[in-house]
PDB file of N, CA and C in Angstrom:
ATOM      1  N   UNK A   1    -187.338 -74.777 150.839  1.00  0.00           N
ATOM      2  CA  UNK A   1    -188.502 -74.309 150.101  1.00  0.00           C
ATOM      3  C   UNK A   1    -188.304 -72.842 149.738  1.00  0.00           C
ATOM      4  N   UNK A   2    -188.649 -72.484 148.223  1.00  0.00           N
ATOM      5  CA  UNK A   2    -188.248 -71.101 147.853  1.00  0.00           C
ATOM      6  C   UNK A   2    -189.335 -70.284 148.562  1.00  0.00           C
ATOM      7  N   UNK A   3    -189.632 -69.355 149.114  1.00  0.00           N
ATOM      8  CA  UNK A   3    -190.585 -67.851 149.153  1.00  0.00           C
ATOM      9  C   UNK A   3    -190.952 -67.409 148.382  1.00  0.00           C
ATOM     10  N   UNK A   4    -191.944 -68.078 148.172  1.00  0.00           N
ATOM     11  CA  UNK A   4    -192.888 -67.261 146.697  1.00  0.00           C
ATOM     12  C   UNK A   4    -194.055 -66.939 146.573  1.00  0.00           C
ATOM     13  N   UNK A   5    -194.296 -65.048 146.867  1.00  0.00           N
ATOM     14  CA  UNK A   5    -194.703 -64.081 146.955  1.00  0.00           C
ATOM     15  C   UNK A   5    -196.265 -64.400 146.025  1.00  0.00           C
ATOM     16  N   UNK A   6    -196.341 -65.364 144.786  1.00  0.00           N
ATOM     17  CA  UNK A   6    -197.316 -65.349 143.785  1.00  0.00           C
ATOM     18  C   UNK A   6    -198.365 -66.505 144.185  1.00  0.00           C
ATOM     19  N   UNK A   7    -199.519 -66.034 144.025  1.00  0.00           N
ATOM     20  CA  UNK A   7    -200.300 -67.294 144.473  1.00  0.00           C
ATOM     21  C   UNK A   7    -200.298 -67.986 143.362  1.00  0.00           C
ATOM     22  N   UNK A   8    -200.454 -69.936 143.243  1.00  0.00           N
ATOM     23  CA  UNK A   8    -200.451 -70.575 142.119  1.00  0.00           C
ATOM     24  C   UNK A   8    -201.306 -70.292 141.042  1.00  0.00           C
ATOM     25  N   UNK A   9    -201.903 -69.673 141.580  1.00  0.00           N
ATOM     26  CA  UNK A   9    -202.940 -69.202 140.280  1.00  0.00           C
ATOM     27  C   UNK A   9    -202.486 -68.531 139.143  1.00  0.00           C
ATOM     28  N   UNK A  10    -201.349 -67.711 139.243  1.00  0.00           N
ATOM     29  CA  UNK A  10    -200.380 -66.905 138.396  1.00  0.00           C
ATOM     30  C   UNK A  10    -199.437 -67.950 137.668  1.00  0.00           C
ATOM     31  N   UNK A  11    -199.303 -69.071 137.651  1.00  0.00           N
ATOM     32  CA  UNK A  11    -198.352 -69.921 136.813  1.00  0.00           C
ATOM     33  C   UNK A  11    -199.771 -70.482 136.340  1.00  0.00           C
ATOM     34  N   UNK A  12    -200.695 -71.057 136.985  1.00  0.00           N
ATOM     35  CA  UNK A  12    -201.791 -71.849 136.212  1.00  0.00           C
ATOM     36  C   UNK A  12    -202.979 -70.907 135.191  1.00  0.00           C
ATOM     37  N   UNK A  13    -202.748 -69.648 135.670  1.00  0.00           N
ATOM     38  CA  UNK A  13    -202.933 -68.530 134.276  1.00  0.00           C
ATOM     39  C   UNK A  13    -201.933 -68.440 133.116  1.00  0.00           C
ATOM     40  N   UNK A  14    -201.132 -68.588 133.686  1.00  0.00           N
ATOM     41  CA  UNK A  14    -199.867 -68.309 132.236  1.00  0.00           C
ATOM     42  C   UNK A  14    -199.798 -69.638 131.333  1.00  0.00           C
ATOM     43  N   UNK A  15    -199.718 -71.004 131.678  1.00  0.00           N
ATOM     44  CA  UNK A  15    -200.175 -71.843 131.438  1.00  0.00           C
ATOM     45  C   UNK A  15    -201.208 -71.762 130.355  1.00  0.00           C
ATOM     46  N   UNK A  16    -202.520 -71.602 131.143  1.00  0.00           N
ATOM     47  CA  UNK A  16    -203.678 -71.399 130.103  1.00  0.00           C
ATOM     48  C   UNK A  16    -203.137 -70.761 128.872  1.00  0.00           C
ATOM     49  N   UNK A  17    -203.158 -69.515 129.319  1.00  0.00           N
ATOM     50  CA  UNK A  17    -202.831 -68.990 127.868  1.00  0.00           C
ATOM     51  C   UNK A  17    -201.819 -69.121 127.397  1.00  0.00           C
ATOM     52  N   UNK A  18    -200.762 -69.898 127.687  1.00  0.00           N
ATOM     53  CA  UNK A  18    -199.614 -70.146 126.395  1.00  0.00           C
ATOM     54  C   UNK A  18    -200.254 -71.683 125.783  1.00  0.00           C
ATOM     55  N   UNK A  19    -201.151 -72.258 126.169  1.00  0.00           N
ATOM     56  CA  UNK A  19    -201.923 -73.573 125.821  1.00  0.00           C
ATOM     57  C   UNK A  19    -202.747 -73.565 125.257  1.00  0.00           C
ATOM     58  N   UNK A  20    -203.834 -71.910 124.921  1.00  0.00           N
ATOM     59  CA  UNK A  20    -204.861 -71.696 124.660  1.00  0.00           C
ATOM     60  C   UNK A  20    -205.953 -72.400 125.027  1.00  0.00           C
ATOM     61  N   UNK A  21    -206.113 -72.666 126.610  1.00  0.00           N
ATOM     62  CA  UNK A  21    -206.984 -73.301 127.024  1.00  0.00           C
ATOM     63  C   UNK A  21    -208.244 -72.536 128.360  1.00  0.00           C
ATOM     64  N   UNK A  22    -209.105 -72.275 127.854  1.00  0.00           N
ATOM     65  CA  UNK A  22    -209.723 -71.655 128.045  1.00  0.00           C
ATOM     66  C   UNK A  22    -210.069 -72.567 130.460  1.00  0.00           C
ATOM     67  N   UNK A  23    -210.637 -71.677 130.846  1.00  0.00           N
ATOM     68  CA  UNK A  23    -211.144 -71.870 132.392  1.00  0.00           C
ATOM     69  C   UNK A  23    -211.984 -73.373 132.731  1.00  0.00           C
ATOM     70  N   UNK A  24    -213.014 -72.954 131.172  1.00  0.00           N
ATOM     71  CA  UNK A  24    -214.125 -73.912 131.225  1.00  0.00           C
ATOM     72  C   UNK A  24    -213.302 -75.049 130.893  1.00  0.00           C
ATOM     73  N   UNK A  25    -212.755 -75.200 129.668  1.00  0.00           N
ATOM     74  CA  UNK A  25    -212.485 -76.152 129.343  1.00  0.00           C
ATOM     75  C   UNK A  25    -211.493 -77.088 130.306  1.00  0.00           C
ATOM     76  N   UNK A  26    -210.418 -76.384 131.172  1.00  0.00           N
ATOM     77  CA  UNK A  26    -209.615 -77.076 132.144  1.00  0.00           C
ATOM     78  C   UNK A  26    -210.780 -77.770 133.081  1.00  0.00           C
ATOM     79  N   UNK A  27    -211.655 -76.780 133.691  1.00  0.00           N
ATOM     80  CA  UNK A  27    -212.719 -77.732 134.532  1.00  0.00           C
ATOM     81  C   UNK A  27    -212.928 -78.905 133.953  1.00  0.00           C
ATOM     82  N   UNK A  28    -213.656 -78.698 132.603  1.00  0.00           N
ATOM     83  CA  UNK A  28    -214.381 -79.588 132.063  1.00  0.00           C
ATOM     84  C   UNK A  28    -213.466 -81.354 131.940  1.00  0.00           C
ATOM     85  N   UNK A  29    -212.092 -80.728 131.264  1.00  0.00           N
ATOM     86  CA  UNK A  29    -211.316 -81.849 131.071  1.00  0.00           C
ATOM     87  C   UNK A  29    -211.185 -82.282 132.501  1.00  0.00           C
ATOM     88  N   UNK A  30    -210.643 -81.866 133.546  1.00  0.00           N
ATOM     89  CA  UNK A  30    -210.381 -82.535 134.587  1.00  0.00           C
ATOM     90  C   UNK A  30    -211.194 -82.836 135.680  1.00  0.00           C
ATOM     91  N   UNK A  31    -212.795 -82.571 135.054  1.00  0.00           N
ATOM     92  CA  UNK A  31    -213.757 -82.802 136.348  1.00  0.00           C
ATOM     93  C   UNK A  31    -213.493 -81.907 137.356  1.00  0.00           C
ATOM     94  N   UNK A  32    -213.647 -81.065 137.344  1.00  0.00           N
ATOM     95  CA  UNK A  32    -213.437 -79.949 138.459  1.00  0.00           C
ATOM     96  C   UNK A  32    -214.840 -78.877 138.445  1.00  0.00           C
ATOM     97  N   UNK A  33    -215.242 -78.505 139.476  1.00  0.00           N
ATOM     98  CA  UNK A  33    -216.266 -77.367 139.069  1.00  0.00           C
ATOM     99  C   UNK A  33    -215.911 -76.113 138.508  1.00  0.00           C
ATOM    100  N   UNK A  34    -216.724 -75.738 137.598  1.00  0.00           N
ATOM    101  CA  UNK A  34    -215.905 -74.712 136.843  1.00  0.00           C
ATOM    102  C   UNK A  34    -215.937 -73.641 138.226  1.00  0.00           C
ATOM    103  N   UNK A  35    -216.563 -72.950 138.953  1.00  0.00           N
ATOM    104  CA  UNK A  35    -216.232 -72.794 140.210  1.00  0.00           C
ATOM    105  C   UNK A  35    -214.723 -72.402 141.070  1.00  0.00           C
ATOM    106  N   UNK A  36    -215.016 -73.838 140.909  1.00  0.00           N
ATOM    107  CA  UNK A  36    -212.984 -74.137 141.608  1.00  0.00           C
ATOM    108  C   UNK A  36    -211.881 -73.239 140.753  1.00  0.00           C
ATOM    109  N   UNK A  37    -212.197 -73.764 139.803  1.00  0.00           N
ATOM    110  CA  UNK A  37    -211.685 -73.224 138.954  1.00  0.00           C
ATOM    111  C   UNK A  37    -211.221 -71.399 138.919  1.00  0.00           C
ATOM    112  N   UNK A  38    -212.120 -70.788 138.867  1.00  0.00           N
ATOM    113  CA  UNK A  38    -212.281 -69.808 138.198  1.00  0.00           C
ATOM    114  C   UNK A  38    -212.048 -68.833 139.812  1.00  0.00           C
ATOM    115  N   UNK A  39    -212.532 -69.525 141.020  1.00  0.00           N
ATOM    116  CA  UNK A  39    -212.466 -69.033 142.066  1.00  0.00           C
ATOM    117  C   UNK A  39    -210.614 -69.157 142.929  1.00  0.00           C
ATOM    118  N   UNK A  40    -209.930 -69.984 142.195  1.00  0.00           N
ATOM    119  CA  UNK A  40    -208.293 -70.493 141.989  1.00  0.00           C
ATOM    120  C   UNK A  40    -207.661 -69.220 141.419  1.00  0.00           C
ATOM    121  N   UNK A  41    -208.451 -68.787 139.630  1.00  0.00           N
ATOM    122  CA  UNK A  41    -207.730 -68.119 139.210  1.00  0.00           C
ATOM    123  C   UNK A  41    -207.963 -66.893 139.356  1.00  0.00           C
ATOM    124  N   UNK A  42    -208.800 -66.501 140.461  1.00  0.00           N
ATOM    125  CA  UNK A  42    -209.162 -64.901 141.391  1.00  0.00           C
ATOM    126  C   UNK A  42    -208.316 -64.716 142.413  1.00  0.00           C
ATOM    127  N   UNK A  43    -207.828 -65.946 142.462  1.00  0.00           N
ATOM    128  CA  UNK A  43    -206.791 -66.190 143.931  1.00  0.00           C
ATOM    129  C   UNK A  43    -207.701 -66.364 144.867  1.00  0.00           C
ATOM    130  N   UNK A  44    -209.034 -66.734 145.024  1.00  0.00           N
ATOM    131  CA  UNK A  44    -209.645 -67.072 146.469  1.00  0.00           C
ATOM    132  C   UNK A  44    -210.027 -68.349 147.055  1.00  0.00           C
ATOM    133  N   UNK A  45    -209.037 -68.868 146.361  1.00  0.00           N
ATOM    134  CA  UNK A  45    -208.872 -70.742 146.667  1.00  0.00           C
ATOM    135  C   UNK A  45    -207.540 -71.109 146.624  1.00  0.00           C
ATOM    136  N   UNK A  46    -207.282 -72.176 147.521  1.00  0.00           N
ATOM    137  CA  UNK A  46    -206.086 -72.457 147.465  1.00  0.00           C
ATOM    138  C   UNK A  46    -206.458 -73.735 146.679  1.00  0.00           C
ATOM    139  N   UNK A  47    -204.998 -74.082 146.468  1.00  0.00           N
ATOM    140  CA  UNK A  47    -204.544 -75.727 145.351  1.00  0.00           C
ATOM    141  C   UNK A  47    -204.450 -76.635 146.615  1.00  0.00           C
ATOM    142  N   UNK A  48    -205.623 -77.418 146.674  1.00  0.00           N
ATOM    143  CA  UNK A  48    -205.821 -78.546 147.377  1.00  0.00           C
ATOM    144  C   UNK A  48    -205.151 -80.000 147.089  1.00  0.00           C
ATOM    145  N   UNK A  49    -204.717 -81.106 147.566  1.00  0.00           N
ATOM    146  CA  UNK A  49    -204.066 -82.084 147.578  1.00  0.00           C
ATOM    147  C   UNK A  49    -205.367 -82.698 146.034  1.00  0.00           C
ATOM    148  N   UNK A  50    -206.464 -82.517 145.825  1.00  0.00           N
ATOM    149  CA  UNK A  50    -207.507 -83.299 145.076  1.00  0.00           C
ATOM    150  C   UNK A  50    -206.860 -82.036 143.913  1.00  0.00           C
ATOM    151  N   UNK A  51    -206.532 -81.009 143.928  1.00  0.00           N
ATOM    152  CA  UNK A  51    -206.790 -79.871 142.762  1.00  0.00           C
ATOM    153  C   UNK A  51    -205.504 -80.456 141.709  1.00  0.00           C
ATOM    154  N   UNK A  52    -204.395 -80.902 143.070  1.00  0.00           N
ATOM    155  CA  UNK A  52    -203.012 -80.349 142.721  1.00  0.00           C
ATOM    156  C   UNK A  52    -202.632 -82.047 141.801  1.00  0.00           C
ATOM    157  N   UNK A  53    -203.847 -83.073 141.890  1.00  0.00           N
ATOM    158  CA  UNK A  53    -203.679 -83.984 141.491  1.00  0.00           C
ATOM    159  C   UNK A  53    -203.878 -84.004 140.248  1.00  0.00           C
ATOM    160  N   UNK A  54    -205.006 -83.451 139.563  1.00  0.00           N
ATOM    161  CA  UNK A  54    -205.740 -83.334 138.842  1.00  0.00           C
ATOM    162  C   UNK A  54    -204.977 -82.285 137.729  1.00  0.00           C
ATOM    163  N   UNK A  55    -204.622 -81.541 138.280  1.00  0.00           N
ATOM    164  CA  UNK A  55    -203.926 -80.679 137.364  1.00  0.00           C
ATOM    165  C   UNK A  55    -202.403 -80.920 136.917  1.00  0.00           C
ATOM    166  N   UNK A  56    -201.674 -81.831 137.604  1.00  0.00           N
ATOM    167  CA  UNK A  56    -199.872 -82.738 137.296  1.00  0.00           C
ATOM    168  C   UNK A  56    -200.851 -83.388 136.766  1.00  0.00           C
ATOM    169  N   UNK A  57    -201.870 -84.404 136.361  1.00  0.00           N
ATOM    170  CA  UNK A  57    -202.122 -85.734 135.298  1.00  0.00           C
ATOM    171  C   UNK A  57    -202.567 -84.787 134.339  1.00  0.00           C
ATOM    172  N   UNK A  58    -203.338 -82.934 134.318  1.00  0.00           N
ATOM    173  CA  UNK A  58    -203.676 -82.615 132.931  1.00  0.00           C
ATOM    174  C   UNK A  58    -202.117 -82.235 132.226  1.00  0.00           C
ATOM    175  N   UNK A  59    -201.313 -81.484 133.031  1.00  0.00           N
ATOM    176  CA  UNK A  59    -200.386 -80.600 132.671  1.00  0.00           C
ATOM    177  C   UNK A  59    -199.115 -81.541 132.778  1.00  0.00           C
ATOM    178  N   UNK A  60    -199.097 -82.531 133.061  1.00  0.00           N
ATOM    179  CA  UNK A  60    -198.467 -83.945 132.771  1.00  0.00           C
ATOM    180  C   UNK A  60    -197.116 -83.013 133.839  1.00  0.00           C
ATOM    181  N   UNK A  61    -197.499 -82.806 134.917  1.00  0.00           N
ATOM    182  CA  UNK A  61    -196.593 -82.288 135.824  1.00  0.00           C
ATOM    183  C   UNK A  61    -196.630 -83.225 137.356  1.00  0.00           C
ATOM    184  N   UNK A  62    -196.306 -83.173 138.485  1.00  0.00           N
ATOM    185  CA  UNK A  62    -196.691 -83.606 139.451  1.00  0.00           C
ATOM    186  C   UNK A  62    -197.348 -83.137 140.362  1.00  0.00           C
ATOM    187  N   UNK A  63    -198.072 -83.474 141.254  1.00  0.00           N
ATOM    188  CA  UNK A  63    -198.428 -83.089 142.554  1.00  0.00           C
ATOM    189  C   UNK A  63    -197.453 -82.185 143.297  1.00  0.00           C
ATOM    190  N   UNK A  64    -196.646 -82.086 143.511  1.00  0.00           N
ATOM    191  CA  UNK A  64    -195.986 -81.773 144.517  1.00  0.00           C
ATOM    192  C   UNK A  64    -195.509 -80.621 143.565  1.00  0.00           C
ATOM    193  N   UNK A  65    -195.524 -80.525 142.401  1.00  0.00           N
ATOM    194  CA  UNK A  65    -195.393 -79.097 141.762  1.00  0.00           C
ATOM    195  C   UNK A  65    -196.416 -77.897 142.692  1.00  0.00           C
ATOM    196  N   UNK A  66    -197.660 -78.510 142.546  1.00  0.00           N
ATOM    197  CA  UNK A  66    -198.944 -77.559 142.895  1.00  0.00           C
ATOM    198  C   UNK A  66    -198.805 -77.339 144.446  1.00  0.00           C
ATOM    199  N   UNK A  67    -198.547 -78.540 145.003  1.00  0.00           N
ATOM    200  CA  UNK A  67    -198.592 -78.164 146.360  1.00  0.00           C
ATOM    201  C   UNK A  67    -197.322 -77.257 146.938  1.00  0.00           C
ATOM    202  N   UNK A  68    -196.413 -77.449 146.418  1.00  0.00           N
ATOM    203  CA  UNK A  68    -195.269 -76.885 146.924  1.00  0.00           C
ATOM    204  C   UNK A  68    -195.339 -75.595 146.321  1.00  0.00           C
ATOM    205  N   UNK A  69    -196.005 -74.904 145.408  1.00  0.00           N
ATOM    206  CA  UNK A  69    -196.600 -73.536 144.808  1.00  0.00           C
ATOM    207  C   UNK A  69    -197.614 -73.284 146.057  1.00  0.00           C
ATOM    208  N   UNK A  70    -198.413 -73.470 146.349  1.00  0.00           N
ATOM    209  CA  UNK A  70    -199.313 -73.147 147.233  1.00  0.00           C
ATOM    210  C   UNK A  70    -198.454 -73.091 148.733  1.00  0.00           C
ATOM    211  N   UNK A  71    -197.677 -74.106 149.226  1.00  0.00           N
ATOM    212  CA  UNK A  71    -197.632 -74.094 150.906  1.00  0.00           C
ATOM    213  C   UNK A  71    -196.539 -72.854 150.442  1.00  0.00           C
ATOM    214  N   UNK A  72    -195.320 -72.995 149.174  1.00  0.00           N
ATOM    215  CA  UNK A  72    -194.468 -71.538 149.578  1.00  0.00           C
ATOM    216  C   UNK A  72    -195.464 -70.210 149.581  1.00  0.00           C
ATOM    217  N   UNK A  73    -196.098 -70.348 149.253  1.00  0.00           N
ATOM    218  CA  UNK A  73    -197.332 -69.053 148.554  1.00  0.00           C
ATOM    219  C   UNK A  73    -197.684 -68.614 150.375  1.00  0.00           C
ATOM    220  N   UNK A  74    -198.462 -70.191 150.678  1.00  0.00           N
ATOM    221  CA  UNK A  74    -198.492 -69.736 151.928  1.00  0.00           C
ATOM    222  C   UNK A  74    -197.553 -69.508 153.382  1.00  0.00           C
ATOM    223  N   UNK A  75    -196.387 -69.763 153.285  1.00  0.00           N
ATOM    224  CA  UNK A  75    -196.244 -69.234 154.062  1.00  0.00           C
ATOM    225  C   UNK A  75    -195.195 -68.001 153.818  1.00  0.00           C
ATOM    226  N   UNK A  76    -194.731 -67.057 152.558  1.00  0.00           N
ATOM    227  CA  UNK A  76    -194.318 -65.891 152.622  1.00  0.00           C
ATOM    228  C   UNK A  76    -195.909 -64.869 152.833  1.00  0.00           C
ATOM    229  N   UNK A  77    -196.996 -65.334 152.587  1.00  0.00           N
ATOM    230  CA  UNK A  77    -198.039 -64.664 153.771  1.00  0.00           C
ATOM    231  C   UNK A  77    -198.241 -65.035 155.346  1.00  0.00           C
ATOM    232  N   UNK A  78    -197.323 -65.895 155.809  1.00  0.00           N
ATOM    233  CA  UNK A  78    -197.699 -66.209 157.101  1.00  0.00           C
ATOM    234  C   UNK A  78    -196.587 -65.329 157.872  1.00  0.00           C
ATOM    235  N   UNK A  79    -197.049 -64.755 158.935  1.00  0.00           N
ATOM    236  CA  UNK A  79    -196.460 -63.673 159.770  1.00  0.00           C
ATOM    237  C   UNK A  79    -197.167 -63.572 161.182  1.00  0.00           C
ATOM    238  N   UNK A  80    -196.572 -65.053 162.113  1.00  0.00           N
ATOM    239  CA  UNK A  80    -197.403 -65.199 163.392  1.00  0.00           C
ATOM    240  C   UNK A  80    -196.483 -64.156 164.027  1.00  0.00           C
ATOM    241  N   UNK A  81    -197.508 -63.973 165.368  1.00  0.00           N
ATOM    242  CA  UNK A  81    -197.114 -62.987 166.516  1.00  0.00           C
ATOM    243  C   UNK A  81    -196.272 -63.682 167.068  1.00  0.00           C
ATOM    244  N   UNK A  82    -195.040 -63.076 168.063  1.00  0.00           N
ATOM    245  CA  UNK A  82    -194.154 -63.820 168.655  1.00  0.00           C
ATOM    246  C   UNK A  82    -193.417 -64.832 168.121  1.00  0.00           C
ATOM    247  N   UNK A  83    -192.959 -64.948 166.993  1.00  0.00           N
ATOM    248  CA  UNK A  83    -192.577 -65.780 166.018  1.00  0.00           C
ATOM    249  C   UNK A  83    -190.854 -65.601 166.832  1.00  0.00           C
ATOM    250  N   UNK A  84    -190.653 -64.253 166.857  1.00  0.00           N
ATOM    251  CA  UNK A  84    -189.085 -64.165 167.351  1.00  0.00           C
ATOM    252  C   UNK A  84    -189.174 -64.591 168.383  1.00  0.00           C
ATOM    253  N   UNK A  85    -189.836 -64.663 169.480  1.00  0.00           N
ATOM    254  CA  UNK A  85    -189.998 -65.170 170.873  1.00  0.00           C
ATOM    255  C   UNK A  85    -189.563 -66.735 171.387  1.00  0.00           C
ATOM    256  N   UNK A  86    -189.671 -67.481 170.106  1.00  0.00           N
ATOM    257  CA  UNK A  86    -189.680 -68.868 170.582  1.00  0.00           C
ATOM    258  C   UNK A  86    -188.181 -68.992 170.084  1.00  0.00           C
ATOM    259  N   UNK A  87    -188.107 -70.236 171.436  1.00  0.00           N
ATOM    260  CA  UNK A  87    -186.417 -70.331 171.614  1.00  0.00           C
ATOM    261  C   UNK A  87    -186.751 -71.784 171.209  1.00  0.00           C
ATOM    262  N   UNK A  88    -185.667 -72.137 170.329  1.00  0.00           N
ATOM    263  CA  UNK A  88    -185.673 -73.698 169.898  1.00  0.00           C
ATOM    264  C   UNK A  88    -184.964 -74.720 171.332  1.00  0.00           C
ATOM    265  N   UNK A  89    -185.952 -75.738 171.530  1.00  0.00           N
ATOM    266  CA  UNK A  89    -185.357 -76.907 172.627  1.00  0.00           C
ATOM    267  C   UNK A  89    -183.613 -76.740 172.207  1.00  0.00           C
ATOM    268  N   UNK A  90    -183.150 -77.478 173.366  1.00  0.00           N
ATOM    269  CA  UNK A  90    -181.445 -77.893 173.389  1.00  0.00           C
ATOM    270  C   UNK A  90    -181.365 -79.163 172.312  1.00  0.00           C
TER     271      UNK A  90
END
């Protein structure tokens, strides 16, 4: 999995506007609250397994595009304590 620093919201902005498709209108087409939406492209939502569906059948992409944008997203922010500490079993 690549490390990637950008939350999905930054490809599903660029998107929009090379599509000229406005916030509302993505809600609207894909049944989503405009909400979700708009709270995605602030970055204060993550791309949920229901988001990431919805958006591979608009953007004729897959699921696992969105999700795999989001879990790398999340974990080049994840930085547990004692992370060096743990010794892998034999």
């Amino acid at each position: 999995m690549i490390n990637n620093p950008f939350h999905p919201a930054v490809f599903l902005q660029e998107l929009l506007e090379d599509m000229s498709i406005t916030p509302y209108r993505l809600a609207k087409d894909t049944f989503m609250p405009a909400t979700r939406v708009s709270e995605i492209l602030k970055q204060r939502r993550s791309i949920t397994p229901d988001t990431a569906l919805r958006l591979a059948k608009y953007f004729n992409t897959t699921p696992d595009y969105w999700v795999s944008l989001q879990s790398s997203y999340d974990l080049s922010k994840c930085h547990p304590r004692h992370i060096e500490d743990i010794q892998a079993i034999a």
